[in-house]
Each structure stands twice: as structure tokens, then as C-alpha cells.
Protein backbone atom coordinates (compact mmCIF):
# COMPACT_ATOMS: atom_id res chain seq x y z
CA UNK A 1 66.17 7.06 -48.39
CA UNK A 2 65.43 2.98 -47.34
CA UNK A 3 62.09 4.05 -45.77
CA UNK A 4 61.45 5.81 -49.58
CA UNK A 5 62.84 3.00 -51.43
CA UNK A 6 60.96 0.34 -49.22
CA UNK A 7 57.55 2.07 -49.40
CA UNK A 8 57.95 1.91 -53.37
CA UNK A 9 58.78 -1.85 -53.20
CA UNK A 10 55.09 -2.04 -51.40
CA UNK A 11 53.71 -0.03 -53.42
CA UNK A 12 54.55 -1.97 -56.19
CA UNK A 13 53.77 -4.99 -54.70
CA UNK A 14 50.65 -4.14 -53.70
CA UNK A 15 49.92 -2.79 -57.31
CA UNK A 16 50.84 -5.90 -58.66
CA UNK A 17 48.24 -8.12 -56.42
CA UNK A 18 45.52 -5.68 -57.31
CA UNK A 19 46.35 -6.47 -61.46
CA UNK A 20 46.50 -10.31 -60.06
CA UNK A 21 43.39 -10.07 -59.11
CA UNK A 22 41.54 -7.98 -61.60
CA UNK A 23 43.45 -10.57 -64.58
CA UNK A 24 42.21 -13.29 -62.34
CA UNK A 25 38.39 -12.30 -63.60
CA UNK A 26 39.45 -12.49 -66.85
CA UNK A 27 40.82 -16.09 -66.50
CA UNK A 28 38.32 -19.22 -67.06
CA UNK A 29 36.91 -20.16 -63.88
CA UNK A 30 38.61 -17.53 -62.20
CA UNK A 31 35.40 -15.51 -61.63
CA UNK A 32 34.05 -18.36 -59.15
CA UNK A 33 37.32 -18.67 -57.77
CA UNK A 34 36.63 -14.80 -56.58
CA UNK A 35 33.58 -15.64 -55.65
CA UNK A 36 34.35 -18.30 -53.69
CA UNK A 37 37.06 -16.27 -51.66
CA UNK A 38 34.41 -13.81 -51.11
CA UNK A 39 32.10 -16.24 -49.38
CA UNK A 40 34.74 -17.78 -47.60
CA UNK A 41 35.12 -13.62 -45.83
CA UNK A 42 31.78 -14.19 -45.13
CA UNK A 43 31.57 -17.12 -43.72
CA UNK A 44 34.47 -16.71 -41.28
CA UNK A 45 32.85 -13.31 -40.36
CA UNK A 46 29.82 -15.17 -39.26
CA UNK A 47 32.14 -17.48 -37.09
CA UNK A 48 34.06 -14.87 -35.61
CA UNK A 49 30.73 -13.11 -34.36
CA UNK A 50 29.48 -16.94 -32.96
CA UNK A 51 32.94 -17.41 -31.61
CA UNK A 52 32.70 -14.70 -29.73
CA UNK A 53 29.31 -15.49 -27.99
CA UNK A 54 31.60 -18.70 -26.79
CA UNK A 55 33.39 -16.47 -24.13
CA UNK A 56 30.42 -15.22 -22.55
CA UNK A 57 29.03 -18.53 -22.24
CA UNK A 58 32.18 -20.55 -20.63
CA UNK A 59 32.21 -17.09 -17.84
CA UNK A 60 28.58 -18.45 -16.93
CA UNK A 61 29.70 -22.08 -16.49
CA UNK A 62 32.56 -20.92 -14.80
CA UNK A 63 30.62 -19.62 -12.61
CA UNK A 64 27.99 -21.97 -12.51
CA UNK A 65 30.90 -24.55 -11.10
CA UNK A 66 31.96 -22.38 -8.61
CA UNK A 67 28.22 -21.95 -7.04
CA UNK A 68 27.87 -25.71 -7.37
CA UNK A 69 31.75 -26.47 -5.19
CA UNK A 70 30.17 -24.65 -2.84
CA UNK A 71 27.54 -26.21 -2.06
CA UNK A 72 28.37 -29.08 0.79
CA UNK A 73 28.02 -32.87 -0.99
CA UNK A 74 24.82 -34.00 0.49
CA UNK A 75 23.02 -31.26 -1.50
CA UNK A 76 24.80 -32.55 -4.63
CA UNK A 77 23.52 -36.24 -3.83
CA UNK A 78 19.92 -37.78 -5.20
CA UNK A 79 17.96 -39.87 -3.26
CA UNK A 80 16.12 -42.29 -5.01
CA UNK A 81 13.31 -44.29 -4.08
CA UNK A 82 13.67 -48.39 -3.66
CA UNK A 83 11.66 -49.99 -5.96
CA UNK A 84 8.83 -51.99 -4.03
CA UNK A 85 8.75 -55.68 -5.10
CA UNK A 86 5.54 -56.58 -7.71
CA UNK A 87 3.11 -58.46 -5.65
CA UNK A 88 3.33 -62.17 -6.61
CA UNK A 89 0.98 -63.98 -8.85
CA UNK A 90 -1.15 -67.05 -7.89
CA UNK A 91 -0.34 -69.45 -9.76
CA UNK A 92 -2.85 -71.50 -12.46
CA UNK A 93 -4.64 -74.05 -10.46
């Protein structure tokens, strides 16, 4: 009997939202306001997807830091070159 009586209360609930929304049309401005909400789906489908592509790269710099620790330090290290003094100028005579 609850499980009956609680499945109407969504039901009606639910109902309700759907004649929200379909009033909300109706409403000045309300159209863009639907439209907006729509694009806003969109647009955090579209980040979901990029998210996503996020995990795959920080497994290949996870593992790009592990390749590089083990390497020994003098690898890691650049050698530069000194820089070789300018020859000097004669001065005006």
C-alpha cells in the first residue's frame, strides 16, 4: 500500500513539472529561458566528453614521470657551453 501511495505522489509530481514546464513556454521570456537550459545540456555534454580525454592524458604523464625518476641525475642535467669573452676593441687613436 506505501509503495502504491508513494509511486502516485511521483507520479504526480512528476506530472506537475512537465505542466511547469510546458506553462513556462507560454510565459514572457520563458521560451529563451528553455532555450537557454537546453544549451546549457549541451554545453556540459561537450565538457563531459573533453573531461574525459583529461584522464587519459594525466596516465601518460604519470608515466612519463616515472620513466624520467628513473633515469640516474646526470642524464637529467644540461651542459651548457661558457660563453667565450668578445675579443677587445682597439681603441680610437
Amino acid at each position: 500500500m506505501a509503495k502504491t501511495q508513494q509511486k502516485d505522489i511521483f507520479t504526480r509530481v512528476q506530472d506537475l513539472g512537465a505542466e511547469a514546464l510546458q506553462r513556462l513556454a507560454d510565459v514572457p521570456g520563458g521560451s529563451k529561458l528553455v532555450d537557454m537550459a537546453n544549451e546549457t545540456r549541451t554545453r556540459l555534454d561537450d565538457m563531459q566528453k573533453r573531461l574525459r580525454g583529461l584522464d587519459e592524458l594525466e596516465k601518460r604523464v604519470a608515466k612519463l614521470e616515472r620513466e624520467l625518476a628513473k633515469k640516474p641525475a646526470t642524464a637529467r642535467r644540461r651542459t651548457t657551453t661558457a660563453r667565450k669573452p668578445a675579443a677587445a676593441k682597439k681603441p680610437p687613436a
